[in-house]
N, C-alpha and C. Protein backbone atom coordinates (compact mmCIF):
# COMPACT_ATOMS: atom_id res chain seq x y z
N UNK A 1 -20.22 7.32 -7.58
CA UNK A 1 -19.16 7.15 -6.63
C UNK A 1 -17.90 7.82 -7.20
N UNK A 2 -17.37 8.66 -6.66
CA UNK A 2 -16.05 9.02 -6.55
C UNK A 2 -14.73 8.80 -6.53
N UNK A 3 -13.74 8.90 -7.34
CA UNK A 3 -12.53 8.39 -7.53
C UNK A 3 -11.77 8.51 -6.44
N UNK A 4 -11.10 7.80 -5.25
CA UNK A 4 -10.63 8.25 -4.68
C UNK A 4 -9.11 8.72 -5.07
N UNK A 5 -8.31 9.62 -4.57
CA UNK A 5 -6.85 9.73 -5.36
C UNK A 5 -5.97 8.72 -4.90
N UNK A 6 -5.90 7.86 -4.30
CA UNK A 6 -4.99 6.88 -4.44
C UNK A 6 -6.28 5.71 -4.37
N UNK A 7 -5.61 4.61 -4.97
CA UNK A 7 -6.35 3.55 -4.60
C UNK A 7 -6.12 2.09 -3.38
N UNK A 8 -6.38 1.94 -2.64
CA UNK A 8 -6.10 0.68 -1.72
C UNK A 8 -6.42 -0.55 -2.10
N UNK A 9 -5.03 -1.06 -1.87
CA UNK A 9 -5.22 -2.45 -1.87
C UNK A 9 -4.75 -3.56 -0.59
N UNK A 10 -5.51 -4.46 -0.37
CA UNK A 10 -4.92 -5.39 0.79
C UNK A 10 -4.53 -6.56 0.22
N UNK A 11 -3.03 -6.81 0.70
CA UNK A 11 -2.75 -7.92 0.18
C UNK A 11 -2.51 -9.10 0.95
N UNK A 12 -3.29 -10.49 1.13
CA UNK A 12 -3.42 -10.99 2.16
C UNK A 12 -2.76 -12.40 1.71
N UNK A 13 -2.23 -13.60 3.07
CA UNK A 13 -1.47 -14.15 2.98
C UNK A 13 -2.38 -15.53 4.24
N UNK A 14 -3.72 -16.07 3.61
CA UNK A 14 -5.00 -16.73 4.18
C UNK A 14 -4.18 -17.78 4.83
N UNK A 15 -4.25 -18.56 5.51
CA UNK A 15 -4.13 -20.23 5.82
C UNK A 15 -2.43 -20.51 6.50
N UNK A 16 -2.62 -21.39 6.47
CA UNK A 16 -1.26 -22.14 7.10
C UNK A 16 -0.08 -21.71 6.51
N UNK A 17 0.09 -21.20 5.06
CA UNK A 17 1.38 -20.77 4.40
C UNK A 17 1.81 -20.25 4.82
N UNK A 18 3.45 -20.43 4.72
CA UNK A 18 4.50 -19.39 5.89
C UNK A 18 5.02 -18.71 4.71
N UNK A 19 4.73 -19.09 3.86
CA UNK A 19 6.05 -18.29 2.91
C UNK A 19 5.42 -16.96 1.70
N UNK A 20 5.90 -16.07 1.84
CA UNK A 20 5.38 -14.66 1.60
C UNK A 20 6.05 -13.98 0.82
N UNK A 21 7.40 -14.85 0.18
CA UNK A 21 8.06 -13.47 -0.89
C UNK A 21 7.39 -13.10 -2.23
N UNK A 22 6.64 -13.76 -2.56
CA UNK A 22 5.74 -13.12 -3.70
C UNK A 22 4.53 -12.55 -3.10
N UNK A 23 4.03 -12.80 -1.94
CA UNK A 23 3.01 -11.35 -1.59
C UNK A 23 3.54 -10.25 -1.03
N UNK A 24 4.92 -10.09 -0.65
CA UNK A 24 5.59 -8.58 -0.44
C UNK A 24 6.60 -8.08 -1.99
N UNK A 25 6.68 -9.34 -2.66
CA UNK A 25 6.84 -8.23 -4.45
C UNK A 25 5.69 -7.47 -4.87
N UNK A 26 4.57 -8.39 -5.13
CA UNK A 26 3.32 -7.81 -5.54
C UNK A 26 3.10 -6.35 -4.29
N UNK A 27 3.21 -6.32 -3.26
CA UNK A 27 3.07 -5.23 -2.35
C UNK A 27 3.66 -4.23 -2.95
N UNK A 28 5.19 -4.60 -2.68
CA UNK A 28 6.03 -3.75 -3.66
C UNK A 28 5.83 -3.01 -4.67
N UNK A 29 5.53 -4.07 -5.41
CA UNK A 29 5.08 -3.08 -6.68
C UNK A 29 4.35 -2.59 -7.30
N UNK A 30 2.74 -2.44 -6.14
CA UNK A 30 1.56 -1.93 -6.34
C UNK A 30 2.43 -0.67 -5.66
N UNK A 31 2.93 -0.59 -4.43
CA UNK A 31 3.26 0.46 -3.78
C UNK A 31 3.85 1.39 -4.94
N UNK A 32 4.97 0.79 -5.25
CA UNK A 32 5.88 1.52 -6.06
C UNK A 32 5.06 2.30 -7.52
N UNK A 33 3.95 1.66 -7.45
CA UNK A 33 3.16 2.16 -9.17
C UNK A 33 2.40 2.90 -8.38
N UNK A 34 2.12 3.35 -6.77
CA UNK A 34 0.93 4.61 -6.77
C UNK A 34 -0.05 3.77 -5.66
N UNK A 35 -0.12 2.61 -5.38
CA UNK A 35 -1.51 2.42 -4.99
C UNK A 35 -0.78 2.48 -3.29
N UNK A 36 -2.06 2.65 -2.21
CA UNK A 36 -1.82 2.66 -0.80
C UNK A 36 -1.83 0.91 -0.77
N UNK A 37 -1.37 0.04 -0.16
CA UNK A 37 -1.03 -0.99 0.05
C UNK A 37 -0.71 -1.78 1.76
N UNK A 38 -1.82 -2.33 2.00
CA UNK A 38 -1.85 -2.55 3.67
C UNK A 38 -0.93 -4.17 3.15
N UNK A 39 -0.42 -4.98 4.13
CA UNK A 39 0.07 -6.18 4.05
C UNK A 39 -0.23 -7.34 5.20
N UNK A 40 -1.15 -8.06 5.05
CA UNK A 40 -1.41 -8.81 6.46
C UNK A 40 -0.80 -9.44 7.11
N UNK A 41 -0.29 -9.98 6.61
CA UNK A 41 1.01 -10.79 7.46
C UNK A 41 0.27 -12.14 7.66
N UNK A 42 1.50 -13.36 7.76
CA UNK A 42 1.04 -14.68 7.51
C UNK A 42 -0.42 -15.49 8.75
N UNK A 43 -0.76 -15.92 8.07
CA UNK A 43 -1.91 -17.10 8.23
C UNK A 43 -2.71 -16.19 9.26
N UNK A 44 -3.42 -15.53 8.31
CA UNK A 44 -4.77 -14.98 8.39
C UNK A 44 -5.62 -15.89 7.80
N UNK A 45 -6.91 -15.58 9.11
CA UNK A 45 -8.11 -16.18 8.55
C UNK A 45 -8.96 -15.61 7.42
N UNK A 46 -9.83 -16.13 6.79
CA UNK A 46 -10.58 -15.72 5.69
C UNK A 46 -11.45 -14.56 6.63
N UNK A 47 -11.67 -14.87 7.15
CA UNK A 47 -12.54 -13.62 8.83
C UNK A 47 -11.89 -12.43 9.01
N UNK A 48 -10.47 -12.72 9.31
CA UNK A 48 -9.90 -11.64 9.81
C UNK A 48 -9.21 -10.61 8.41
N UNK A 49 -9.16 -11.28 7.12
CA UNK A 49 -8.85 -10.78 6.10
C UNK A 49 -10.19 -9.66 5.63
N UNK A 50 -11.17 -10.23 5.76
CA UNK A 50 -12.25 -9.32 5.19
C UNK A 50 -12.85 -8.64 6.54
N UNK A 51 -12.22 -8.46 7.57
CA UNK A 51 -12.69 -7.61 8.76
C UNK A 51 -11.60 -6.17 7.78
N UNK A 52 -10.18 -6.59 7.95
CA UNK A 52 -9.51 -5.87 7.40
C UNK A 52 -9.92 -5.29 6.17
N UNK A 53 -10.06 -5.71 5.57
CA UNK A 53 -10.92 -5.28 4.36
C UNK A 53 -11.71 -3.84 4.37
N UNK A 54 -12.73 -4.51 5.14
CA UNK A 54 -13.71 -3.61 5.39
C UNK A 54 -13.20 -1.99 6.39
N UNK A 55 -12.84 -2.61 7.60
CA UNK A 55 -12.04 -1.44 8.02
C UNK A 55 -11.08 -0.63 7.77
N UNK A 56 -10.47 -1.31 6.76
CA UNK A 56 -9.22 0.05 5.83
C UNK A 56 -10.38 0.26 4.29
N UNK A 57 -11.52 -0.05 4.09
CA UNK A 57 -11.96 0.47 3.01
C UNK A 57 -11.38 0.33 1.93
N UNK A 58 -10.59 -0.75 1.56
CA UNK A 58 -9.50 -1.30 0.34
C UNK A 58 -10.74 -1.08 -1.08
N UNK A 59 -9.97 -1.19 -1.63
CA UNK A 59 -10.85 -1.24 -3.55
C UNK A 59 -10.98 -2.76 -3.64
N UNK A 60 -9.79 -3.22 -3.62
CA UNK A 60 -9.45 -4.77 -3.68
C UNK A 60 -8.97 -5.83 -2.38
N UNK A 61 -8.94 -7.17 -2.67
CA UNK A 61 -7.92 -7.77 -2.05
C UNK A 61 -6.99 -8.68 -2.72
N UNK A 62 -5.75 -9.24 -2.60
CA UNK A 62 -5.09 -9.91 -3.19
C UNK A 62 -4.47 -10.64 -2.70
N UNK A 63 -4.90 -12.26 -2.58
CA UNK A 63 -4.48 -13.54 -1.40
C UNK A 63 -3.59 -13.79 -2.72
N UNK A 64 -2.34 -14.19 -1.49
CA UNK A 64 -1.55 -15.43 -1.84
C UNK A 64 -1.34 -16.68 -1.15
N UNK A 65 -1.53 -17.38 -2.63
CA UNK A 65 -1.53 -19.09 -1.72
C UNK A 65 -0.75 -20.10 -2.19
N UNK A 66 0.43 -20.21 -1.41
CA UNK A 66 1.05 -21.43 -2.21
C UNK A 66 1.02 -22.83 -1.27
N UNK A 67 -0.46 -22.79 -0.26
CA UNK A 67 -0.18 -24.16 0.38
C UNK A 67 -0.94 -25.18 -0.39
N UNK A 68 -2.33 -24.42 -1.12
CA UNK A 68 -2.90 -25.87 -2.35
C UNK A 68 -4.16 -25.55 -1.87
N UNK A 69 -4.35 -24.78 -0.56
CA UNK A 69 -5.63 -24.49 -0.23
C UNK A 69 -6.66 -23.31 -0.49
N UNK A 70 -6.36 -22.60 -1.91
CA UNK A 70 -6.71 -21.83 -2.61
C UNK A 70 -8.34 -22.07 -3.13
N UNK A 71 -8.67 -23.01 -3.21
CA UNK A 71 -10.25 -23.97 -3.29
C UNK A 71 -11.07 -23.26 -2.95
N UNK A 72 -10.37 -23.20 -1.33
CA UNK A 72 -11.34 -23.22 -0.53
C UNK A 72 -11.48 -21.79 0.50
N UNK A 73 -10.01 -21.52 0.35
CA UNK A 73 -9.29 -19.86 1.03
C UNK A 73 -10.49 -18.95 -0.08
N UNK A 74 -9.52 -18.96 -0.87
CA UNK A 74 -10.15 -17.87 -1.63
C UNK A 74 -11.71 -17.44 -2.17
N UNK A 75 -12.28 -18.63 -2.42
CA UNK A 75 -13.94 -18.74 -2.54
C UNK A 75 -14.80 -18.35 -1.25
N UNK A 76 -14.19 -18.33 0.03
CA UNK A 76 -14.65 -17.91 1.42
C UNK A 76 -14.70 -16.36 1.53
N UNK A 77 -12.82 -15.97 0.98
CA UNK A 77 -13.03 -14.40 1.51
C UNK A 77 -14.01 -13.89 0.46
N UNK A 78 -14.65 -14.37 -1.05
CA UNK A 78 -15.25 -13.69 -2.05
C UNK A 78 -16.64 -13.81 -1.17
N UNK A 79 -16.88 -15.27 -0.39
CA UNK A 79 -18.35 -15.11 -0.09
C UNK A 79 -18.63 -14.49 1.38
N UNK A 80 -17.79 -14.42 2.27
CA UNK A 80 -17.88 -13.39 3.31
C UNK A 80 -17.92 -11.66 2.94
N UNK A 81 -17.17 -11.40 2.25
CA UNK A 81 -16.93 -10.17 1.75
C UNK A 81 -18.57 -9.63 0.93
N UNK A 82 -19.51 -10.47 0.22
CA UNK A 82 -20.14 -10.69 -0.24
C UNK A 82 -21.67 -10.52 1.20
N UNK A 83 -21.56 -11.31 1.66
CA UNK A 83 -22.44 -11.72 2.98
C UNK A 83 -22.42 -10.39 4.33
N UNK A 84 -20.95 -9.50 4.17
CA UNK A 84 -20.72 -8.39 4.69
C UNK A 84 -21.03 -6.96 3.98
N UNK A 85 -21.69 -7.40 3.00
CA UNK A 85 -22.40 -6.20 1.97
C UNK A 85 -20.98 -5.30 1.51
N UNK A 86 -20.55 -6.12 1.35
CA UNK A 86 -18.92 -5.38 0.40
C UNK A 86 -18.33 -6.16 -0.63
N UNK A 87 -19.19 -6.50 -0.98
CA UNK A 87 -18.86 -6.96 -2.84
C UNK A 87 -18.54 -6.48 -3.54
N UNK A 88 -18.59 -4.97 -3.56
CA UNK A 88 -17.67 -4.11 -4.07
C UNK A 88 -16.21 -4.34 -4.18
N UNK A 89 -15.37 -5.07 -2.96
CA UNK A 89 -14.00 -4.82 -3.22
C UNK A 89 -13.84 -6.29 -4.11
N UNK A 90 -13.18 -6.49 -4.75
CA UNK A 90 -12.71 -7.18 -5.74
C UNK A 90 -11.78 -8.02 -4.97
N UNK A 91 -11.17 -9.12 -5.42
CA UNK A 91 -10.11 -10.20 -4.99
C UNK A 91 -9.85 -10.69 -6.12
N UNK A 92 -8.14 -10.77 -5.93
CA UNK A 92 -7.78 -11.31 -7.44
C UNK A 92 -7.02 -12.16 -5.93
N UNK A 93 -5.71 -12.93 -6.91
CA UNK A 93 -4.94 -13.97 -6.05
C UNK A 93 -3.80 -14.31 -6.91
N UNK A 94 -3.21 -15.27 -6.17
CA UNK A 94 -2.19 -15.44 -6.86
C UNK A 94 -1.44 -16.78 -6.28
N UNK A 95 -0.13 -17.54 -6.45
CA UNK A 95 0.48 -19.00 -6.35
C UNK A 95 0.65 -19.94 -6.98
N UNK A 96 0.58 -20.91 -6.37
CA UNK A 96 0.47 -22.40 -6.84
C UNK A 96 -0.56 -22.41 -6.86
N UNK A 97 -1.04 -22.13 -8.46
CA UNK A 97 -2.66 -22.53 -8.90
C UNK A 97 -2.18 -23.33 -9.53
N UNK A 98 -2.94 -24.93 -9.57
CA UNK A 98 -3.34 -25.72 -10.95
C UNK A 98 -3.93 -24.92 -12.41
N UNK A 99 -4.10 -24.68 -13.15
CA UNK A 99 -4.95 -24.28 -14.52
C UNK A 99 -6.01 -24.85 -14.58
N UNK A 100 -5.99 -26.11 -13.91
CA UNK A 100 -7.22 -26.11 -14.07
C UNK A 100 -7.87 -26.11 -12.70
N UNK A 101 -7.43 -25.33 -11.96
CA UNK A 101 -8.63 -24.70 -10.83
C UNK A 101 -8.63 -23.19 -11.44
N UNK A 102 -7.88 -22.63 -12.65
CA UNK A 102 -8.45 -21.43 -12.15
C UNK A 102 -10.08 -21.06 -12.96
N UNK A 103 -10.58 -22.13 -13.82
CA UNK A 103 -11.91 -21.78 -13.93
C UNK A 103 -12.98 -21.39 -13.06
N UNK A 104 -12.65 -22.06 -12.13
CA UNK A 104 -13.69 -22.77 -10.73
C UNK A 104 -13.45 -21.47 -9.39
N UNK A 105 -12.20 -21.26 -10.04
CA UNK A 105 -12.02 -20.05 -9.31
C UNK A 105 -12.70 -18.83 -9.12
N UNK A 106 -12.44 -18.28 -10.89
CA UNK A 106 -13.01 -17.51 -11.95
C UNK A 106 -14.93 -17.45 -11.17
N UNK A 107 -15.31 -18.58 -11.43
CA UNK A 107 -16.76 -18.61 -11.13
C UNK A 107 -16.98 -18.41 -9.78
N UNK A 108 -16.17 -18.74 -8.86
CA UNK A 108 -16.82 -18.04 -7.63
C UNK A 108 -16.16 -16.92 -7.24
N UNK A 109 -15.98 -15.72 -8.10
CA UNK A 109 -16.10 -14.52 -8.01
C UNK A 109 -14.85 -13.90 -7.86
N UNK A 110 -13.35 -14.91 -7.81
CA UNK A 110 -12.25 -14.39 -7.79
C UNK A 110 -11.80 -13.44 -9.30
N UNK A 111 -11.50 -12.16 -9.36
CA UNK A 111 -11.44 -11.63 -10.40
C UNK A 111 -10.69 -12.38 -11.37
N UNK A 112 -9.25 -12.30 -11.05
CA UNK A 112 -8.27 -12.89 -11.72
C UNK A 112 -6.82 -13.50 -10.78
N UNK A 113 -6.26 -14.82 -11.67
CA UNK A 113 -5.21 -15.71 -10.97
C UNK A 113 -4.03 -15.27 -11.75
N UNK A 114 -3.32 -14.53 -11.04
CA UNK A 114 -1.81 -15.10 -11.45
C UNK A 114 -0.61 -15.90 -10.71
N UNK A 115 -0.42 -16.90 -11.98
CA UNK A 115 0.59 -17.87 -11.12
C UNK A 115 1.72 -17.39 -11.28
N UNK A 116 2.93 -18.50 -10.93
CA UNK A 116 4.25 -17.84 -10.68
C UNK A 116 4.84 -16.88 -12.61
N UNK A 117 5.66 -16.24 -12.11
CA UNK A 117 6.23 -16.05 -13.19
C UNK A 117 5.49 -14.55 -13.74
N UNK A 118 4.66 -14.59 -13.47
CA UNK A 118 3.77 -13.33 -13.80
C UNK A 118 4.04 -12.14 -13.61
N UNK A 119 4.50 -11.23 -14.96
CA UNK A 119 5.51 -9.74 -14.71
C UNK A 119 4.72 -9.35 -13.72
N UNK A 120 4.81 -8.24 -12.81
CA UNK A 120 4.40 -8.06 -11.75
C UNK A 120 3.89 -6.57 -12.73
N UNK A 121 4.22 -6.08 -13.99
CA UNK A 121 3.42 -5.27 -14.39
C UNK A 121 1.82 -5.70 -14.99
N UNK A 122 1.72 -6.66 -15.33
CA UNK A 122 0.70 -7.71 -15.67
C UNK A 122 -0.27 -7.43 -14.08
N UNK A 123 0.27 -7.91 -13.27
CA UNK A 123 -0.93 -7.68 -11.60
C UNK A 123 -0.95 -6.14 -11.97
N UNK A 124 -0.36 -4.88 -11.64
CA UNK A 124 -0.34 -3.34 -11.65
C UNK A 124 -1.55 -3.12 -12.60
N UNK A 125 -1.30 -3.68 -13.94
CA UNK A 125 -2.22 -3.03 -15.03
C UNK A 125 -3.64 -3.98 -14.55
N UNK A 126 -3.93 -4.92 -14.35
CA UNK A 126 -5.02 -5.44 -13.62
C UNK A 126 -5.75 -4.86 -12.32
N UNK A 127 -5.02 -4.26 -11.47
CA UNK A 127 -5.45 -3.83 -10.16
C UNK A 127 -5.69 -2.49 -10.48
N UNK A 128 -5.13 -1.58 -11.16
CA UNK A 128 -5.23 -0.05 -12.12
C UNK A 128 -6.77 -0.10 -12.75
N UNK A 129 -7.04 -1.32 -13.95
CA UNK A 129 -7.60 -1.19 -14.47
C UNK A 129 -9.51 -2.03 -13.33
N UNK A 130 -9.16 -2.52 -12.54
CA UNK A 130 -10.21 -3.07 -12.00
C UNK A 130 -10.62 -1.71 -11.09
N UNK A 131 -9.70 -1.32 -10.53
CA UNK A 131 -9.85 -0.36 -9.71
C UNK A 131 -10.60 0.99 -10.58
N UNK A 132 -10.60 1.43 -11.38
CA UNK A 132 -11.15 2.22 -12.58
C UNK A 132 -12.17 2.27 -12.82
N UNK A 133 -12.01 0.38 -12.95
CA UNK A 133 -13.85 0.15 -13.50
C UNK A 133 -14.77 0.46 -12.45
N UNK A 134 -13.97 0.38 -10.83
CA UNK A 134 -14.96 0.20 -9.76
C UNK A 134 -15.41 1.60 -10.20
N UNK A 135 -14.56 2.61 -9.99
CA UNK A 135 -15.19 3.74 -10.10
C UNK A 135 -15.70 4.21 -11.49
N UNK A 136 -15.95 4.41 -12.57
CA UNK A 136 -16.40 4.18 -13.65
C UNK A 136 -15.08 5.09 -14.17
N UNK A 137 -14.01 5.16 -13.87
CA UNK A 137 -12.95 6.34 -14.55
C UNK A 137 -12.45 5.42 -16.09
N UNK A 138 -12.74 6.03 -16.56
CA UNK A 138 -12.24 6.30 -18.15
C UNK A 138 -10.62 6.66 -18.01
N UNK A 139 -10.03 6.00 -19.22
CA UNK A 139 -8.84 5.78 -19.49
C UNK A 139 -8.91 7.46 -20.39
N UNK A 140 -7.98 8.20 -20.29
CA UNK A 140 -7.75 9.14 -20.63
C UNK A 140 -7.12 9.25 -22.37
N UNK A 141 -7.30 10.11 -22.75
CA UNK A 141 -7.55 10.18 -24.30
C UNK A 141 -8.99 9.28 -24.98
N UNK A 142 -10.02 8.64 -24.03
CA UNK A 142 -10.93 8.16 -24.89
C UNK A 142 -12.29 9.34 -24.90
């Protein structure tokens, strides 16, 4: 598979939560580092997130959840996405995670959690480097 020259990401905003200023930073600043960046806009279903998905052909997705319903949001879009033969795109996330949900997380297939506070170069070098692996691209000088 082929590198594409930019990479896509969707950044989605699942459930009842109204509040979105940390999924339009993270937008931000995938945009601003290079990547194409769609934005769903609030309280999307786990359905309509991985329809999107699939029809913009994203690398990744990246829910934010700060209503508590991250359990259950995020383990859905990994197993629809999954059930739609596109397991390929990756889902990381981000919010009001407990620590200790993000094991449980971890295991049902969410890449990686970042909670608040998290340099937003920390998500970039994660979504860079997942996106890489999808395609097998090697970090340059190795």
């Amino acid at each position: 598979m082929t590198a594409p020259t930019t990479y896509r990401i969707l950044i989605g905003k699942p459930g009842l939560d109204g509040h979105d200023r940390g999924a339009k930073v993270i937008a931000r600043a995938l945009r601003d580092a290079g990547f194409e960046v769609i934005y769903s806009g609030l309280h999307q279903t786990p359905e309509s997130l991985v329809r999107t998905a699939i029809q913009e052909d994203v690398d990744g997705v990246g829910l934010s959840i700060l209503s508590g319903a991250h359990n259950t949001l995020m383990p859905e879009v990994v197993r629809l996405l999954t059930e739609e033969g596109a397991d390929d795109i990756f889902v990381f996330g981000g919010g009001i995670i407990p620590a200790e949900d993000i094991p449980g997380l971890l295991d049902a297939g969410v890449k990686a959690i970042f909670t608040p506070g998290t340099p937003t170069t920390d998500v970039i070098d994660f979504v860079q480097t997942a996106c890489d692996e999808k395609y097998g691209v090697q970090e340059s000088g190795e």
